[in-house]
PDB file of N, CA and C in Angstrom:
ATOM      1  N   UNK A   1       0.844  -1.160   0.000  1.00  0.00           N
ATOM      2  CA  UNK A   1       0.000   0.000   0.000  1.00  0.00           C
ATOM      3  C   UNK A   1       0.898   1.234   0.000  1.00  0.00           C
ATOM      4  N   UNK A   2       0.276   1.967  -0.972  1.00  0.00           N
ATOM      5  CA  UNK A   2       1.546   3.220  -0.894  1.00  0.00           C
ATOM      6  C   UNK A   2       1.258   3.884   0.437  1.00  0.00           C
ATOM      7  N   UNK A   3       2.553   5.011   0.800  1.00  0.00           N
ATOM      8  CA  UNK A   3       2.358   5.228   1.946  1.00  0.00           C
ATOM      9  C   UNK A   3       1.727   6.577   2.216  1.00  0.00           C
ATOM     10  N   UNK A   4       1.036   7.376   1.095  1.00  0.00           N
ATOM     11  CA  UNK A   4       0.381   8.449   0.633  1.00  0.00           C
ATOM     12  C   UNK A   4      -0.638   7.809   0.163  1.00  0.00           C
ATOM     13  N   UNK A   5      -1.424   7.124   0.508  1.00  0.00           N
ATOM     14  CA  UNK A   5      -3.164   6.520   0.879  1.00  0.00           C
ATOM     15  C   UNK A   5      -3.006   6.291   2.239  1.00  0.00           C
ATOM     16  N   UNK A   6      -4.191   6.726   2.556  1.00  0.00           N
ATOM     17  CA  UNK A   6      -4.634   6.502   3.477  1.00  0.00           C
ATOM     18  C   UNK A   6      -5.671   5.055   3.708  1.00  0.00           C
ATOM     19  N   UNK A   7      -5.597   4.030   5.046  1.00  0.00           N
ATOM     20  CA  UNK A   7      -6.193   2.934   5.320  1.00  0.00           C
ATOM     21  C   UNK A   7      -7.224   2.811   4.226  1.00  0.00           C
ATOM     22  N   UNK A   8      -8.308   3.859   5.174  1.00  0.00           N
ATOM     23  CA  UNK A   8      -9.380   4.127   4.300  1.00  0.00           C
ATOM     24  C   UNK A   8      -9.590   4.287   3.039  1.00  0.00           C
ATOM     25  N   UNK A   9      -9.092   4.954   2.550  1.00  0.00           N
ATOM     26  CA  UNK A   9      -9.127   5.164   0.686  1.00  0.00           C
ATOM     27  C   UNK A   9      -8.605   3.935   0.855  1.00  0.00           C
ATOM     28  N   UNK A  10      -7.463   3.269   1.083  1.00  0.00           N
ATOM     29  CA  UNK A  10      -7.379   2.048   0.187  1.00  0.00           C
ATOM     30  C   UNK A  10      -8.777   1.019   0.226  1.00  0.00           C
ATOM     31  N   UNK A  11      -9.062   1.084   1.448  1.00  0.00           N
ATOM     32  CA  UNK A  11     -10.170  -0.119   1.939  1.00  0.00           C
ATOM     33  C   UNK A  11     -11.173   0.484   0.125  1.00  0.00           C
ATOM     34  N   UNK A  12     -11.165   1.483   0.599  1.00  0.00           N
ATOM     35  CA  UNK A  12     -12.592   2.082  -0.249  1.00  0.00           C
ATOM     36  C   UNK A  12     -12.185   1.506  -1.456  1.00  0.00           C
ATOM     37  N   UNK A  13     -11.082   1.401  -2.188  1.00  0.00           N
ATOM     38  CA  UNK A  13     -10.552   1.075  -3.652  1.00  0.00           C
ATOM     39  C   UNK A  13     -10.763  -0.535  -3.625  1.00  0.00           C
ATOM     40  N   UNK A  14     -10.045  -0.944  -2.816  1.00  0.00           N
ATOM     41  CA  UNK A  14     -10.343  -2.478  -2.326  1.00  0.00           C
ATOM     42  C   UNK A  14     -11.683  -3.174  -2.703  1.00  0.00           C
ATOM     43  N   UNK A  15     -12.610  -2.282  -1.629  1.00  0.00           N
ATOM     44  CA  UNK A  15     -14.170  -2.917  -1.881  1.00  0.00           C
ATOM     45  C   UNK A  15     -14.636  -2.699  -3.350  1.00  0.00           C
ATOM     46  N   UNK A  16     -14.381  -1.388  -3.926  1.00  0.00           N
ATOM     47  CA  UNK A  16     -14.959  -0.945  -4.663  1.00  0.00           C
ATOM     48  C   UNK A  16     -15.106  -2.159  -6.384  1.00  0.00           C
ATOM     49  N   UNK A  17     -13.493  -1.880  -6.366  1.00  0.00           N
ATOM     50  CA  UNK A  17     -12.939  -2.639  -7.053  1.00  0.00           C
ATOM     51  C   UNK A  17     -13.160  -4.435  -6.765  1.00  0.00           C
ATOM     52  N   UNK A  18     -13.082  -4.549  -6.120  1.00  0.00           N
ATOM     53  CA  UNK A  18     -13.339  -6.322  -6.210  1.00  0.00           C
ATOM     54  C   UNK A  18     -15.059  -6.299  -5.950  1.00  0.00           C
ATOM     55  N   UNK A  19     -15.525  -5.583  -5.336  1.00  0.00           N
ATOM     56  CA  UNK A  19     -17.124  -5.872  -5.762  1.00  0.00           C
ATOM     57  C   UNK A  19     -17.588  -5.601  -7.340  1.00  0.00           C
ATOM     58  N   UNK A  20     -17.184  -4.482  -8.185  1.00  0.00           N
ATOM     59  CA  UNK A  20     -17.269  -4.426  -9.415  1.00  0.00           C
ATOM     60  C   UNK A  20     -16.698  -5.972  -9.887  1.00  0.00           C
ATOM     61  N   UNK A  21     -15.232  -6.775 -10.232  1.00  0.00           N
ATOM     62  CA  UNK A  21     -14.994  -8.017 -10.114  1.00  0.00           C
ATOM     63  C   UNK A  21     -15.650  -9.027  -9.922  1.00  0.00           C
ATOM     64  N   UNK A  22     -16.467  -9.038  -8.747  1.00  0.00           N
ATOM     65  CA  UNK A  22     -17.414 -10.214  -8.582  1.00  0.00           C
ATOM     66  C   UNK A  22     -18.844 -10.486  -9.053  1.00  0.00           C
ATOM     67  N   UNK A  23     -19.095  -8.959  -9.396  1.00  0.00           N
ATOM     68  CA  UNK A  23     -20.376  -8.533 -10.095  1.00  0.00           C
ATOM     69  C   UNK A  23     -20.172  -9.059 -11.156  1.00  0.00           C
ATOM     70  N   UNK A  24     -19.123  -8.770 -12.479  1.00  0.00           N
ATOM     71  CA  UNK A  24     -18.912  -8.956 -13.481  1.00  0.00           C
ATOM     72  C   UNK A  24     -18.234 -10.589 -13.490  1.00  0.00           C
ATOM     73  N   UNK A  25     -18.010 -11.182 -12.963  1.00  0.00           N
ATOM     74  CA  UNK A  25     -17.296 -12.615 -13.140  1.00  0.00           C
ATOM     75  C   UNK A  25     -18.690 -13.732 -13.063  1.00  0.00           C
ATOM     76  N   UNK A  26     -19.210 -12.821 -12.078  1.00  0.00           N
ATOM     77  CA  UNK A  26     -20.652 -13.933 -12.038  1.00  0.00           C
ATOM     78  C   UNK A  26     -22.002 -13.024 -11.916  1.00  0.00           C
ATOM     79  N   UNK A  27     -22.549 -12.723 -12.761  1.00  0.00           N
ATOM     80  CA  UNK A  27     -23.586 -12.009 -12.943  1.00  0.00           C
ATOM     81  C   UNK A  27     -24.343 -12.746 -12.375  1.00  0.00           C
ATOM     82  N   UNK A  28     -24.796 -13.937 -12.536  1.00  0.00           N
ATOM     83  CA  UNK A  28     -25.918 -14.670 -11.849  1.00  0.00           C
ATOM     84  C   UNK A  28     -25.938 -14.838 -10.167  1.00  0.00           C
ATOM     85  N   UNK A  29     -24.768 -14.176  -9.585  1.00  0.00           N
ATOM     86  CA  UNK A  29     -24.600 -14.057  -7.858  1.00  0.00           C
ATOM     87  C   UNK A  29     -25.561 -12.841  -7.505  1.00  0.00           C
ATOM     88  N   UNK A  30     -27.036 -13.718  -6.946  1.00  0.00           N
ATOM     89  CA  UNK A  30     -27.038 -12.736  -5.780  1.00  0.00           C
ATOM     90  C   UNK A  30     -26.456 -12.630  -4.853  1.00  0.00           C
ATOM     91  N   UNK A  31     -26.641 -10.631  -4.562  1.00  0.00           N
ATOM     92  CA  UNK A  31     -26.353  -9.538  -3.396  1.00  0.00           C
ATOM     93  C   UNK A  31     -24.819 -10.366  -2.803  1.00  0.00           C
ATOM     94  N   UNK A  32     -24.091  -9.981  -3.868  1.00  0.00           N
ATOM     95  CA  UNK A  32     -22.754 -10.024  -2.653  1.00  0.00           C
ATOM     96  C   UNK A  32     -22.366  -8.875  -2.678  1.00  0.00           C
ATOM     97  N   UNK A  33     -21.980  -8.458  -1.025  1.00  0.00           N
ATOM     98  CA  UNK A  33     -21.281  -7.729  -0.629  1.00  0.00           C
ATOM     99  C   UNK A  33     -20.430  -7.583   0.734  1.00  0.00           C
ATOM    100  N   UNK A  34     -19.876  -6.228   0.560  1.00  0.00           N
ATOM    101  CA  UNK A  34     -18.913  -6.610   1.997  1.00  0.00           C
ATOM    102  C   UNK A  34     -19.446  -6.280   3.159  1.00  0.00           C
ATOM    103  N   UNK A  35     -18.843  -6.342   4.636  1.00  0.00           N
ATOM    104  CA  UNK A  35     -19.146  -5.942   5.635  1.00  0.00           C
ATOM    105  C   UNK A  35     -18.977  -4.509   5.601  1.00  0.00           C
ATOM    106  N   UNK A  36     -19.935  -4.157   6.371  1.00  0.00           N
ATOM    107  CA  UNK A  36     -19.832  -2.356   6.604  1.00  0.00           C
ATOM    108  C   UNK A  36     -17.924  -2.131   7.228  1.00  0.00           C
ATOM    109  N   UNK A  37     -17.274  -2.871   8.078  1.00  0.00           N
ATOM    110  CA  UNK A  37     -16.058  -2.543   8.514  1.00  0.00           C
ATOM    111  C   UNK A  37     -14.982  -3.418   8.133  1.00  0.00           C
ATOM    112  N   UNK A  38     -13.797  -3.217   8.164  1.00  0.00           N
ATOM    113  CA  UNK A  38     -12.830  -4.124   8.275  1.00  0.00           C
ATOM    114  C   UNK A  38     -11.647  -3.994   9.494  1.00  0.00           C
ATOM    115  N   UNK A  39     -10.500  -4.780   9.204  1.00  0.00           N
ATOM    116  CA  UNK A  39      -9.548  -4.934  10.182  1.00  0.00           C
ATOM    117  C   UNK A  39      -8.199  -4.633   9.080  1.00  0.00           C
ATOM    118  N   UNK A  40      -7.188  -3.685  10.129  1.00  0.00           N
ATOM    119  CA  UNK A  40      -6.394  -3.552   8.587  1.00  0.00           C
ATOM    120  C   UNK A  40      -4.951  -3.574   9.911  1.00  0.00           C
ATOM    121  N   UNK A  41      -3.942  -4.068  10.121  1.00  0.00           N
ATOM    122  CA  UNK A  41      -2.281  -4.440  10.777  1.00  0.00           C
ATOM    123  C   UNK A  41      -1.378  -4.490   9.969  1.00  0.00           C
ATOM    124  N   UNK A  42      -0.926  -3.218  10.391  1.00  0.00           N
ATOM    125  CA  UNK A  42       0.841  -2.680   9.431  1.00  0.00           C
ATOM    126  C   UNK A  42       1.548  -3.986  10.190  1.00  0.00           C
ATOM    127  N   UNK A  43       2.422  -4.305   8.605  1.00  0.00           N
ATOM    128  CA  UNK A  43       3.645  -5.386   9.227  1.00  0.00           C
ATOM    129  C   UNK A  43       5.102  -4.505   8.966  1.00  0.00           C
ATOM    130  N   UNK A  44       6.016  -5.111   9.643  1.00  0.00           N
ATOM    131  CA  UNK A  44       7.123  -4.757   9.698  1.00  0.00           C
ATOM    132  C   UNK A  44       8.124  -5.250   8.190  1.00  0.00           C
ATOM    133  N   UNK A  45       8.873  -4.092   7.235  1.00  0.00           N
ATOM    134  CA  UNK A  45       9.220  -5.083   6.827  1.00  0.00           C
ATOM    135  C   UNK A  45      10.551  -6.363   7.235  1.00  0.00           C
ATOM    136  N   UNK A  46      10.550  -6.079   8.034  1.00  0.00           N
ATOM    137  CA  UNK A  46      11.739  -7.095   8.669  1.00  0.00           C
ATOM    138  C   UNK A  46      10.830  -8.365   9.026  1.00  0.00           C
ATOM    139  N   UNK A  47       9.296  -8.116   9.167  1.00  0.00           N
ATOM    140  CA  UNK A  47       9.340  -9.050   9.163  1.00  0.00           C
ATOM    141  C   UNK A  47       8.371 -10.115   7.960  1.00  0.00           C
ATOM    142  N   UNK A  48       8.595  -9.284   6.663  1.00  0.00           N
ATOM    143  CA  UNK A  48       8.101  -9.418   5.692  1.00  0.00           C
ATOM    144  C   UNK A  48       7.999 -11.437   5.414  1.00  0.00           C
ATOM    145  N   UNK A  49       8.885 -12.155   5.416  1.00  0.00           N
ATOM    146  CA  UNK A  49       9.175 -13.523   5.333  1.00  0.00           C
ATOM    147  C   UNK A  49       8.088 -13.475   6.003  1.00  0.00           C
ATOM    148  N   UNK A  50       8.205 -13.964   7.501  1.00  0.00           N
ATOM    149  CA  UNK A  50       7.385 -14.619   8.302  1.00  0.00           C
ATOM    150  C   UNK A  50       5.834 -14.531   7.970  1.00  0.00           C
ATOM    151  N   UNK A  51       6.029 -13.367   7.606  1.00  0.00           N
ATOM    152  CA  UNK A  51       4.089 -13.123   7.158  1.00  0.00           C
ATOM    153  C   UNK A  51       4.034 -14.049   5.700  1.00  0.00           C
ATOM    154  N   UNK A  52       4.514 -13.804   4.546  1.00  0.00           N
ATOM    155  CA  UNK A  52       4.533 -14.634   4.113  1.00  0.00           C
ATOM    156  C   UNK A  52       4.453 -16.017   4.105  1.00  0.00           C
ATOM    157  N   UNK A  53       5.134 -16.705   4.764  1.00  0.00           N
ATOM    158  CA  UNK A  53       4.902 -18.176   5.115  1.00  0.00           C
ATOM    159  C   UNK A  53       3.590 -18.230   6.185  1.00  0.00           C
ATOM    160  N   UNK A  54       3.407 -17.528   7.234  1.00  0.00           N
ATOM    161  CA  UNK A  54       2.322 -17.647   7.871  1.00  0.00           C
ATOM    162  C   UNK A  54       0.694 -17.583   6.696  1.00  0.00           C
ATOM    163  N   UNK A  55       1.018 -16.167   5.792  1.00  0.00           N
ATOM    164  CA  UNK A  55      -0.027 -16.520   4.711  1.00  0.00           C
ATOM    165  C   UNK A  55      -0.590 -18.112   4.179  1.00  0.00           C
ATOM    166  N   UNK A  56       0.619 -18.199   3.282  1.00  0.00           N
ATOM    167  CA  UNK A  56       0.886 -19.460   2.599  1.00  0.00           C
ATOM    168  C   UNK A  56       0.391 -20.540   3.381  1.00  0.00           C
ATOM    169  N   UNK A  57       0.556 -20.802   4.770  1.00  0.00           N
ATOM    170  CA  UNK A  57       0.185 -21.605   5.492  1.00  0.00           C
ATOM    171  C   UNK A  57      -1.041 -21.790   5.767  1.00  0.00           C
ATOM    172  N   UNK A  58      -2.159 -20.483   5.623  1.00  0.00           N
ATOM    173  CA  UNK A  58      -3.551 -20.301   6.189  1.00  0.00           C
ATOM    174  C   UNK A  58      -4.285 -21.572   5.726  1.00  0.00           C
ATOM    175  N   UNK A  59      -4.236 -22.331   4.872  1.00  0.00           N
ATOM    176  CA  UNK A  59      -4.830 -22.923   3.843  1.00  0.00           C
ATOM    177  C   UNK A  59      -5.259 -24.439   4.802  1.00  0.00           C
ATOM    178  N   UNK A  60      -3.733 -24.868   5.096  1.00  0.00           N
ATOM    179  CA  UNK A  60      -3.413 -25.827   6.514  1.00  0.00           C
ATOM    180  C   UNK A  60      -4.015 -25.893   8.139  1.00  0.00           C
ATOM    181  N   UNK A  61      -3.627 -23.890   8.519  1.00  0.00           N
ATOM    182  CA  UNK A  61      -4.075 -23.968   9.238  1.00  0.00           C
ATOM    183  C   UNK A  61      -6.055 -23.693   9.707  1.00  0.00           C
ATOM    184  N   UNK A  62      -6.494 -23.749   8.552  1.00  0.00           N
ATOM    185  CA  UNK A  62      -8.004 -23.088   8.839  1.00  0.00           C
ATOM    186  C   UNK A  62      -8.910 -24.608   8.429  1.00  0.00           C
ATOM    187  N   UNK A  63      -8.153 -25.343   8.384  1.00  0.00           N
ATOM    188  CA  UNK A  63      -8.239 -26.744   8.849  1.00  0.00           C
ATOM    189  C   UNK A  63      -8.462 -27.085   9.933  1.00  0.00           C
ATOM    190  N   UNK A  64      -7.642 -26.905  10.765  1.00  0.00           N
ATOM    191  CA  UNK A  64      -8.045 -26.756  12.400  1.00  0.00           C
ATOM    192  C   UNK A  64      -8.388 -25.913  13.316  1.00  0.00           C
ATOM    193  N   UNK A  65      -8.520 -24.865  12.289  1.00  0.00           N
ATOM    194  CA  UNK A  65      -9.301 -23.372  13.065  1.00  0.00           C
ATOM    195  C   UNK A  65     -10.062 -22.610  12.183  1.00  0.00           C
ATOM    196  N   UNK A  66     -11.093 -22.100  12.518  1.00  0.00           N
ATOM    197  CA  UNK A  66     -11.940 -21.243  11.264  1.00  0.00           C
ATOM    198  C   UNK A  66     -11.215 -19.720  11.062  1.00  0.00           C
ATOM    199  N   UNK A  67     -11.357 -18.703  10.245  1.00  0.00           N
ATOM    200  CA  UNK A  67     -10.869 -17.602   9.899  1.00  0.00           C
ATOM    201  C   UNK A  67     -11.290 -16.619  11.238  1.00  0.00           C
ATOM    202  N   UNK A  68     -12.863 -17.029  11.697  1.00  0.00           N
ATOM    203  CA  UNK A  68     -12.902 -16.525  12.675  1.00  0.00           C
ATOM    204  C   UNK A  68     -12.125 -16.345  14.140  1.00  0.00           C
ATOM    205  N   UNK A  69     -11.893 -17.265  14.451  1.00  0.00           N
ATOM    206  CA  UNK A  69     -11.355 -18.242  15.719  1.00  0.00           C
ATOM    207  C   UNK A  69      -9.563 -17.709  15.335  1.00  0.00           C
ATOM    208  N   UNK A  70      -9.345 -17.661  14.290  1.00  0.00           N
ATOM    209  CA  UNK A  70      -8.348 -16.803  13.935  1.00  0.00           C
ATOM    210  C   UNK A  70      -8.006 -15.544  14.217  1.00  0.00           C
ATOM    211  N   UNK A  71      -8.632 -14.540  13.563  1.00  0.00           N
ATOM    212  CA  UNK A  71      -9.055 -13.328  13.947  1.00  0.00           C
ATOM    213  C   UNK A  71      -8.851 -12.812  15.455  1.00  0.00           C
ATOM    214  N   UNK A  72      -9.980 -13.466  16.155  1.00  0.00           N
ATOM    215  CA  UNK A  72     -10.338 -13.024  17.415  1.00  0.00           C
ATOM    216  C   UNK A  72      -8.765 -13.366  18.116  1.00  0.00           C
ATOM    217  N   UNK A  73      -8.040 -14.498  18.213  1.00  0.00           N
ATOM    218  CA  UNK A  73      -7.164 -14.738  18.573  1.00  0.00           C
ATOM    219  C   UNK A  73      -5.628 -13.607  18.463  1.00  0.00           C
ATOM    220  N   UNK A  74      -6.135 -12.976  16.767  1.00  0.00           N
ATOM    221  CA  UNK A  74      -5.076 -12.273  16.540  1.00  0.00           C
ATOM    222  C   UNK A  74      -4.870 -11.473  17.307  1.00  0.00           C
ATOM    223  N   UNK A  75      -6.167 -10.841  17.432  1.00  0.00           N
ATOM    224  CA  UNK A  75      -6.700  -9.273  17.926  1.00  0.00           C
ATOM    225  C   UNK A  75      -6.531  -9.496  19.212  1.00  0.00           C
ATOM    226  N   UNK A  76      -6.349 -10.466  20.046  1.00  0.00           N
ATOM    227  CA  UNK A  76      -6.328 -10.569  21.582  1.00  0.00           C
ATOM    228  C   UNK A  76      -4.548 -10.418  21.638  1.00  0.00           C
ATOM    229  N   UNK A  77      -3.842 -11.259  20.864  1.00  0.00           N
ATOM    230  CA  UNK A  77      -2.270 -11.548  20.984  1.00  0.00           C
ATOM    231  C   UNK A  77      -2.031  -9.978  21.085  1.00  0.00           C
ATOM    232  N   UNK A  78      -2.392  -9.408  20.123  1.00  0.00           N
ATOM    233  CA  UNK A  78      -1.805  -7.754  19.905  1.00  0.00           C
ATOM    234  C   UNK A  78      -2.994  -6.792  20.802  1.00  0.00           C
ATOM    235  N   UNK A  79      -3.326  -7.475  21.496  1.00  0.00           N
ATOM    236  CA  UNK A  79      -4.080  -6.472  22.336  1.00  0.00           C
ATOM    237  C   UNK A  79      -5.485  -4.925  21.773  1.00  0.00           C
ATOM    238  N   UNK A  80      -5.959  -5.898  20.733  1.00  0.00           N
ATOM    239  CA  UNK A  80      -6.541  -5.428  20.203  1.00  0.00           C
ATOM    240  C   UNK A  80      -7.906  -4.989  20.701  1.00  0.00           C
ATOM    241  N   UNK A  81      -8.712  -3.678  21.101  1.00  0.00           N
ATOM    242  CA  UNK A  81     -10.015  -4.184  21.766  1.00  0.00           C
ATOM    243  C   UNK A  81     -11.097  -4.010  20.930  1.00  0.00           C
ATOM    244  N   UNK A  82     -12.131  -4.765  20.788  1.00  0.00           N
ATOM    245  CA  UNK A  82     -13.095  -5.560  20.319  1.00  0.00           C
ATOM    246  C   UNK A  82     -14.461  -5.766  21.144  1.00  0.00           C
ATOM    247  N   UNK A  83     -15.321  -5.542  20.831  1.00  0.00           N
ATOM    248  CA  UNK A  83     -16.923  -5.674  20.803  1.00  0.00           C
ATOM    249  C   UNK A  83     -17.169  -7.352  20.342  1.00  0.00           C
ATOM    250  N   UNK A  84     -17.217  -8.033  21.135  1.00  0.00           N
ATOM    251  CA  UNK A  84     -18.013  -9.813  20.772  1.00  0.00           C
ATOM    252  C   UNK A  84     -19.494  -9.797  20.084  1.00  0.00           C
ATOM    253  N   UNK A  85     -19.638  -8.605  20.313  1.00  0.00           N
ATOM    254  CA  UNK A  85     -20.915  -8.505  20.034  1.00  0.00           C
ATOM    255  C   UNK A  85     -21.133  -8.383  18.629  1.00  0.00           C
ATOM    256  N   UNK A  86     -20.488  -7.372  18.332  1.00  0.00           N
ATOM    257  CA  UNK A  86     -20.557  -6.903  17.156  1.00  0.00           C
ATOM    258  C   UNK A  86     -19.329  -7.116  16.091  1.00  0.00           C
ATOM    259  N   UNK A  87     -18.354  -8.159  16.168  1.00  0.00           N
ATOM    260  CA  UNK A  87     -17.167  -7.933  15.413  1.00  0.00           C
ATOM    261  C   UNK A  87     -17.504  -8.716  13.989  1.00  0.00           C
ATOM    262  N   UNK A  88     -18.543  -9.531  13.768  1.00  0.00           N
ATOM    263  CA  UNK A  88     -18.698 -10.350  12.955  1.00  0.00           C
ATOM    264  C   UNK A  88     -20.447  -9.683  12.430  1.00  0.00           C
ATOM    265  N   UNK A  89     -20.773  -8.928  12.607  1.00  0.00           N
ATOM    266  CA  UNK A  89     -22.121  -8.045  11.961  1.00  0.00           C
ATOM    267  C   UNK A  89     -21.726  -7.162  11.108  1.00  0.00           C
TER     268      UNK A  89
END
């Protein structure tokens, strides 16, 4: 992400753009769309590798854990605070 956008504008380009994408790849999909919010964690690049292989790995690990159960976990490690209520609405 360049570093002259801001989170937001990117998110906004993000949605914008891959909902146009999914519209057009499958016309016959009803109403997809995104969540009103997202979650967005600057990485280091030092520690650029590790995220990488941790990526690459998701595939393995969401086998034994859902994306959710993921998430919530992340956001607790880094002390993230969070609404249970509402993080998945």
């Amino acid at each position: 992400m360049p570093k002259a956008v801001s989170v937001s504008k990117f998110m906004e380009i993000v949605k914008t753009n891959s909902s146009k994408w999914v519209h057009d790849s499958f016309p016959n999909k009803d109403k997809f769309g995104w969540q009103d919010g997202y979650g967005a964690f600057s990485v280091s690049k030092s520690a650029e590798d590790t995220i990488i292989r941790y990526i690459r790995n998701q595939q393995e690990r969401h086998r034994k854990e859902s994306f959710q159960e993921e998430f919530v976990e992340f956001l607790n490690k880094h002390g993230v605070e969070y609404d249970k209520n509402y993080i998945w609405k």
